[in-house]
Protein backbone atom coordinates (compact mmCIF):
# COMPACT_ATOMS: atom_id res chain seq x y z
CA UNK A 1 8.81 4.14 24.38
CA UNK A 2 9.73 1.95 21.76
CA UNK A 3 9.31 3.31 17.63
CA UNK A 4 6.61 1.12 16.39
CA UNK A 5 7.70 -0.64 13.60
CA UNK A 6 6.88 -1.59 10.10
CA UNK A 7 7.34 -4.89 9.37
CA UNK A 8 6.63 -4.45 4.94
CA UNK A 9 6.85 -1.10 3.56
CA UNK A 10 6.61 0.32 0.09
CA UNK A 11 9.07 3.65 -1.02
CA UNK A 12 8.06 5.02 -3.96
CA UNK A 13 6.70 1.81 -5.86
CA UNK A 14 5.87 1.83 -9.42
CA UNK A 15 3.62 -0.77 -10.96
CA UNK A 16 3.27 -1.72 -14.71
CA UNK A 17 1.60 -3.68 -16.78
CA UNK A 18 3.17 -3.99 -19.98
CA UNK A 19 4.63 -0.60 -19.54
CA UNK A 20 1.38 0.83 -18.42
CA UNK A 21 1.64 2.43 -14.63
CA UNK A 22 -1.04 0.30 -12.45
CA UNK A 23 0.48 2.24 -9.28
CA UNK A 24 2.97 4.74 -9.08
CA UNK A 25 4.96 6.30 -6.61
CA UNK A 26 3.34 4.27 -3.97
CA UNK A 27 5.08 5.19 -0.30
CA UNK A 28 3.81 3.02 2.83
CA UNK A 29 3.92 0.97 5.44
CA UNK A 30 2.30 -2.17 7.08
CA UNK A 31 2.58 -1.94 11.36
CA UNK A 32 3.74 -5.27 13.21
CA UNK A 33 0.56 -6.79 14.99
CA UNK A 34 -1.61 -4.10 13.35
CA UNK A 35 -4.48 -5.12 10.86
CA UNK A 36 -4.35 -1.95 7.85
CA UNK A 37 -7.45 -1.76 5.48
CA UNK A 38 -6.60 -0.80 1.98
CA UNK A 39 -10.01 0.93 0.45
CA UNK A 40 -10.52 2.89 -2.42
CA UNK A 41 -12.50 2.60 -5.91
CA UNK A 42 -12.62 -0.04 -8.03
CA UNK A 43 -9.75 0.07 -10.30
CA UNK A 44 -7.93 1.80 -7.82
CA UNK A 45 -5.00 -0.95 -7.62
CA UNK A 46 -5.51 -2.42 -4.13
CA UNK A 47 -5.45 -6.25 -5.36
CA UNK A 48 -2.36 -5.08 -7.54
CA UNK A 49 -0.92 -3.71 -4.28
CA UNK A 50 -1.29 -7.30 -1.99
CA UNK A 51 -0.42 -9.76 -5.23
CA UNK A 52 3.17 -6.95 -5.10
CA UNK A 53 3.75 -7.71 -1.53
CA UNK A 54 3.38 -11.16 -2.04
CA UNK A 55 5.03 -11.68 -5.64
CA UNK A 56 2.10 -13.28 -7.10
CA UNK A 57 2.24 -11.20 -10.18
CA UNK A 58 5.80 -12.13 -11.18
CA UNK A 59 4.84 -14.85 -13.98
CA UNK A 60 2.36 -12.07 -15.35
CA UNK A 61 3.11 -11.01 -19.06
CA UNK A 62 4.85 -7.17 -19.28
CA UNK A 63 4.81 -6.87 -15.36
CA UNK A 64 7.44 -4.80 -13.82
CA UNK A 65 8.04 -2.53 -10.81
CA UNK A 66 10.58 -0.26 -9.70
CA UNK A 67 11.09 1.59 -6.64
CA UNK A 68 11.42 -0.81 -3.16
CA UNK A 69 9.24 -3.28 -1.63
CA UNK A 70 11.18 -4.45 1.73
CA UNK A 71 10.51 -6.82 4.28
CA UNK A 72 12.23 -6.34 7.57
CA UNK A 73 14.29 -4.07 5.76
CA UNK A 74 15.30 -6.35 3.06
CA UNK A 75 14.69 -5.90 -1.13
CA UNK A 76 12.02 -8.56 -1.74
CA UNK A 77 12.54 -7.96 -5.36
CA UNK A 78 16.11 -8.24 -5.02
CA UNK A 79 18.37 -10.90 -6.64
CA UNK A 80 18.54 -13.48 -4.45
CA UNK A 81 15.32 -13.64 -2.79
CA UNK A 82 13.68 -17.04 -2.35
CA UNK A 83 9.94 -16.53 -3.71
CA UNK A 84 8.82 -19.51 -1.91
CA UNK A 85 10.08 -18.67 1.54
CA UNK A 86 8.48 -15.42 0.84
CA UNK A 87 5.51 -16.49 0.23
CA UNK A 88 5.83 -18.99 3.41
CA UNK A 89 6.36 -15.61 5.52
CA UNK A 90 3.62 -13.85 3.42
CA UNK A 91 0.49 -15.27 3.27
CA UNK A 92 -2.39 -14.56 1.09
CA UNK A 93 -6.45 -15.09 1.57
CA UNK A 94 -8.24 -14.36 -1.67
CA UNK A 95 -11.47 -13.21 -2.10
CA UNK A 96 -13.18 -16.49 -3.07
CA UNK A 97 -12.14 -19.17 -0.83
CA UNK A 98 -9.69 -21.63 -2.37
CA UNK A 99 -10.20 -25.00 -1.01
CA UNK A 100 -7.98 -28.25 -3.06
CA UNK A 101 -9.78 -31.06 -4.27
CA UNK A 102 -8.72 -33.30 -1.07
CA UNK A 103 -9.97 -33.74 2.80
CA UNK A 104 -10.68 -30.82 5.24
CA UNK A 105 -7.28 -32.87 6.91
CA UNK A 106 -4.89 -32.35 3.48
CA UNK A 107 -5.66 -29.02 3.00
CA UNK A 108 -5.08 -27.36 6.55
CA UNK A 109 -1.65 -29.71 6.28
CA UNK A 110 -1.13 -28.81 2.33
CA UNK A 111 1.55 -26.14 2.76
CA UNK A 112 3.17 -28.10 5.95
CA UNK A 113 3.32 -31.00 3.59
CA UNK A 114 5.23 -28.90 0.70
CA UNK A 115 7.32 -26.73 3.32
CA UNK A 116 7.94 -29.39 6.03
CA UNK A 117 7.22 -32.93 5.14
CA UNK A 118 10.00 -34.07 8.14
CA UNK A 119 6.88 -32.83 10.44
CA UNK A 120 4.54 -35.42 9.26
CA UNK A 121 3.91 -37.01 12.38
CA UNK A 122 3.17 -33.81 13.91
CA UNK A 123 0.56 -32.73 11.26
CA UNK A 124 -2.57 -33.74 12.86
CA UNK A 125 -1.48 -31.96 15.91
CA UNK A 126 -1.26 -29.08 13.93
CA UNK A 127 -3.93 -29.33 11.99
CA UNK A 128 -5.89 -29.70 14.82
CA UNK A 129 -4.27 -25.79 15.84
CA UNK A 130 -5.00 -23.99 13.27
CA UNK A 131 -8.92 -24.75 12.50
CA UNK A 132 -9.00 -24.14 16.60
CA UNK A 133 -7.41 -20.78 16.02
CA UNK A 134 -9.94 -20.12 12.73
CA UNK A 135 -12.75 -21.57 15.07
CA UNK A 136 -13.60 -24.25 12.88
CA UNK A 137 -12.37 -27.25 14.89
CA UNK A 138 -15.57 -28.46 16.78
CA UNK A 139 -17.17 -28.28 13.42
CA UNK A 140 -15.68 -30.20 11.38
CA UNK A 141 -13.35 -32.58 13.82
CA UNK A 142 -15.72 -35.51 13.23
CA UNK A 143 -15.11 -35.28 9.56
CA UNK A 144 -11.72 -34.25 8.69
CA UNK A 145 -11.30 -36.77 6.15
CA UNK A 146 -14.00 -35.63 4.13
CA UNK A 147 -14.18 -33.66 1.26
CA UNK A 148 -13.50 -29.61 1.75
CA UNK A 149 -15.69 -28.71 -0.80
CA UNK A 150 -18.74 -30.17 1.22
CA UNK A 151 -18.41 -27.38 3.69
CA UNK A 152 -19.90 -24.03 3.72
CA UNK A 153 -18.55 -21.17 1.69
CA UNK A 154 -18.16 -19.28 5.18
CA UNK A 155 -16.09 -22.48 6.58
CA UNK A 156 -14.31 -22.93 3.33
CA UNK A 157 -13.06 -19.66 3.64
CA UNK A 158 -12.21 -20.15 7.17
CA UNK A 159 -10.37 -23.36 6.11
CA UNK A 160 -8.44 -21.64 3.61
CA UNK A 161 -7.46 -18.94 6.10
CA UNK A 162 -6.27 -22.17 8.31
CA UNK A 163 -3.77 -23.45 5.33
CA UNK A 164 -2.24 -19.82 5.50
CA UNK A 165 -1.77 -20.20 9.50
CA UNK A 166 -0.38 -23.60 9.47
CA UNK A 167 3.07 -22.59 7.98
CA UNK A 168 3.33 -19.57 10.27
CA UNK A 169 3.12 -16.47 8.07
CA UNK A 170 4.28 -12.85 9.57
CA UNK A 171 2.07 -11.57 7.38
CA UNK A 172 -1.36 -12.77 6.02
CA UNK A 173 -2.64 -10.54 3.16
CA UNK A 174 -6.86 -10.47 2.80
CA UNK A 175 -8.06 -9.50 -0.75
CA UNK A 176 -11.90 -9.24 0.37
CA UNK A 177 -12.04 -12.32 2.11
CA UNK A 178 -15.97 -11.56 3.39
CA UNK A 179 -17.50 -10.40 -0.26
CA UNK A 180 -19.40 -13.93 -0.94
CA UNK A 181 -20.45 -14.82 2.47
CA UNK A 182 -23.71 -14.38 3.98
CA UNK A 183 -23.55 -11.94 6.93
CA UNK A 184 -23.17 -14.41 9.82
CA UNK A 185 -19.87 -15.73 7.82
CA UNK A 186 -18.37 -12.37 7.51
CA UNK A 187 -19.10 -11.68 11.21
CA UNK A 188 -16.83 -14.85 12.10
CA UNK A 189 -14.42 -13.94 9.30
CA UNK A 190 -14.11 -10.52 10.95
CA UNK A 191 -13.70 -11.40 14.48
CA UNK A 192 -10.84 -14.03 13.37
CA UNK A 193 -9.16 -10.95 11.72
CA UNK A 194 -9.04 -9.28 15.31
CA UNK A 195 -7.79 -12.53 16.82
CA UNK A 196 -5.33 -13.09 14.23
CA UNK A 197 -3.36 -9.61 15.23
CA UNK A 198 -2.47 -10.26 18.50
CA UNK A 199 0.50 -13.06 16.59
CA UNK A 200 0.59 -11.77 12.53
CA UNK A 201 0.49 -8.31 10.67
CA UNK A 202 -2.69 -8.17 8.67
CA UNK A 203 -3.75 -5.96 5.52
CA UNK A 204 -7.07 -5.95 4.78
CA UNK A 205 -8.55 -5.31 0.86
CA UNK A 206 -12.34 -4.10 1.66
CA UNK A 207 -14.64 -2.22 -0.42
CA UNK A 208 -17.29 -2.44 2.94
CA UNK A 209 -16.42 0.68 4.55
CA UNK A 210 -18.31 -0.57 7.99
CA UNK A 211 -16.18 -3.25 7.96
CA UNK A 212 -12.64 -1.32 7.98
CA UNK A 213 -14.36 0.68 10.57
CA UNK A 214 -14.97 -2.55 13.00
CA UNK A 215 -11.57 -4.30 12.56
CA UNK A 216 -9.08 -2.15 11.17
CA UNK A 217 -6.22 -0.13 13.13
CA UNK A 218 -4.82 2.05 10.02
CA UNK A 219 -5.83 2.50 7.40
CA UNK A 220 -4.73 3.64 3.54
CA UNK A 221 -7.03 5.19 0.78
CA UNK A 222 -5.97 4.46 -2.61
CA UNK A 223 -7.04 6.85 -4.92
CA UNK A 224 -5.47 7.44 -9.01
CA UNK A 225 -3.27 4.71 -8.52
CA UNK A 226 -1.17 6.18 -5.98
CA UNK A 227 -1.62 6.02 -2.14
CA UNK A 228 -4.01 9.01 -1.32
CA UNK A 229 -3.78 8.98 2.52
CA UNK A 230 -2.63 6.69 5.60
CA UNK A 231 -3.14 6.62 8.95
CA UNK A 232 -4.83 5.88 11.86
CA UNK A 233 -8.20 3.99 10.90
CA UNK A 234 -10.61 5.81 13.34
CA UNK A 235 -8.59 9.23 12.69
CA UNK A 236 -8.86 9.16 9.03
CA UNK A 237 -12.60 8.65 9.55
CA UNK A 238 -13.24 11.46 11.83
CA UNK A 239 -10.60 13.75 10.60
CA UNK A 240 -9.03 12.85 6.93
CA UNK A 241 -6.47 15.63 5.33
CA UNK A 242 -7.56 15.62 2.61
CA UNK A 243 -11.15 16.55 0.52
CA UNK A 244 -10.85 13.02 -1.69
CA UNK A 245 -10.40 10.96 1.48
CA UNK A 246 -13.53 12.56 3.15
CA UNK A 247 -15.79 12.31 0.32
CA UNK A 248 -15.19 8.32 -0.32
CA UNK A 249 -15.19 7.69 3.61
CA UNK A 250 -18.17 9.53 4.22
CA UNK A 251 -20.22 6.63 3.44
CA UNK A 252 -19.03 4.54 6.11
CA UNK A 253 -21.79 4.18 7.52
CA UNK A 254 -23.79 2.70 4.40
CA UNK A 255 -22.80 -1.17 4.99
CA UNK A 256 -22.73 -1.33 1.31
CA UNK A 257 -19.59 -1.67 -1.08
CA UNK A 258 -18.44 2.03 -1.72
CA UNK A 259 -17.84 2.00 -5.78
């Protein structure tokens, strides 16, 4: 049997913010084709941890980190290492959706346009692919030239989620993508997140313990700014090693954000 593999992984990560630790001596890993939930308490550092893997924080005043934070093996903190292709191979949803000021058309093309304008005649071929694949295509394919923001929050967020897929991401980073929707949106948003596995690496930023219960397959508890526990999603539930991990994960089962 093959040794599953981690396709990010942090060893013994430090965060600061002008020279005060945010995380510290963070150790993990992020499974290929797996989605992982990051939970803890707020103020815990878990959108600290997905703006690290992504390098979103580097224009940030005093921010520094030390340790490793590797992708496929290699430094992505190293000198050398192209931010923006990084970014094109790791994607990010945030927790409000993001839509541009343009058409539902321009923004599932917007990072195609940037990344690869010698595909333009391809675009609406693509286009058309990716709000398929977020199942928002029979919506909205009778209006694709109008304005995103005249769409739902839930679709807007599903849209936004499309502009990640079109330029192909290995990784697509969710920093509570479901917190503003109404309960029907965050069922969709949830069963994309399933779908989405079976071709990218997901990690998942949820404070609805229910919900890392449905769709997660590991899972990692941040707790004092250091990375408490990880494992197995449905393992840590039933069976967590230590006292910390049980207490916050014992309310599961409350579909409420655990604070």
């Amino acid at each position: 049997m093959s040794k599953i593999k981690n396709v990010m992984e942090m060893d013994n990560a430090a965060i600061f913010y002008n020279g005060k630790p945010v995380l510290d001596k963070v150790c993990c890993g992020f499974r290929v084709n797996a989605v992982t939930g990051v939970v803890g308490a707020s103020g815990s550092g878990k959108t600290t941890l997905l703006r690290t893997l992504s390098r979103l924080n580097d224009r940030v005043g005093g921010f520094r980190v030390h340790g490793q934070v590797r992708l496929e093996g290699h430094e992505i903190y190293g000198n050398g290492t192209d931010v923006y292709q990084l970014r094109r191979r790791v994607g990010m949803v945030f927790q409000k959706p993001v839509v541009f000021p343009k058409s539902i058309f321009k923004n599932a093309v917007f990072g195609l346009k940037h990344l690869a304008p010698e595909m333009k005649k391809e675009f609406p071929q693509a286009a058309e692919r990716v709000l398929r694949e977020v199942f928002l295509w029979d919506e909205v394919k009778d209006r694709l030239h109008k304005p995103a923001q005249t769409l739902s929050q839930g679709q807007q967020q599903r849209l936004a989620i499309a502009r990640t897929l079109a330029v192909d991401p290995e990784i697509i980073l969710m920093d509570e993508p479901t917190s503003s929707l109404d309960p029907k949106s965050s069922t969709a948003i949830e069963e994309l997140i399933v779908s989405l596995k079976n071709r990218h690496t997901l990690v998942l930023v949820t404070h609805h313990l229910a919900q890392a219960r449905r769709v997660c397959d590991d899972l990692l508890f941040l707790n004092e700014g250091t990375v408490w526990e990880q494992g197995g999603c449905l393992e840590m539930f039933e069976n967590p090693k230590r006292k910390e991990t049980h207490e916050y994960l014992s309310r599961w089962n409350v579909d409420e954000p655990a604070v």
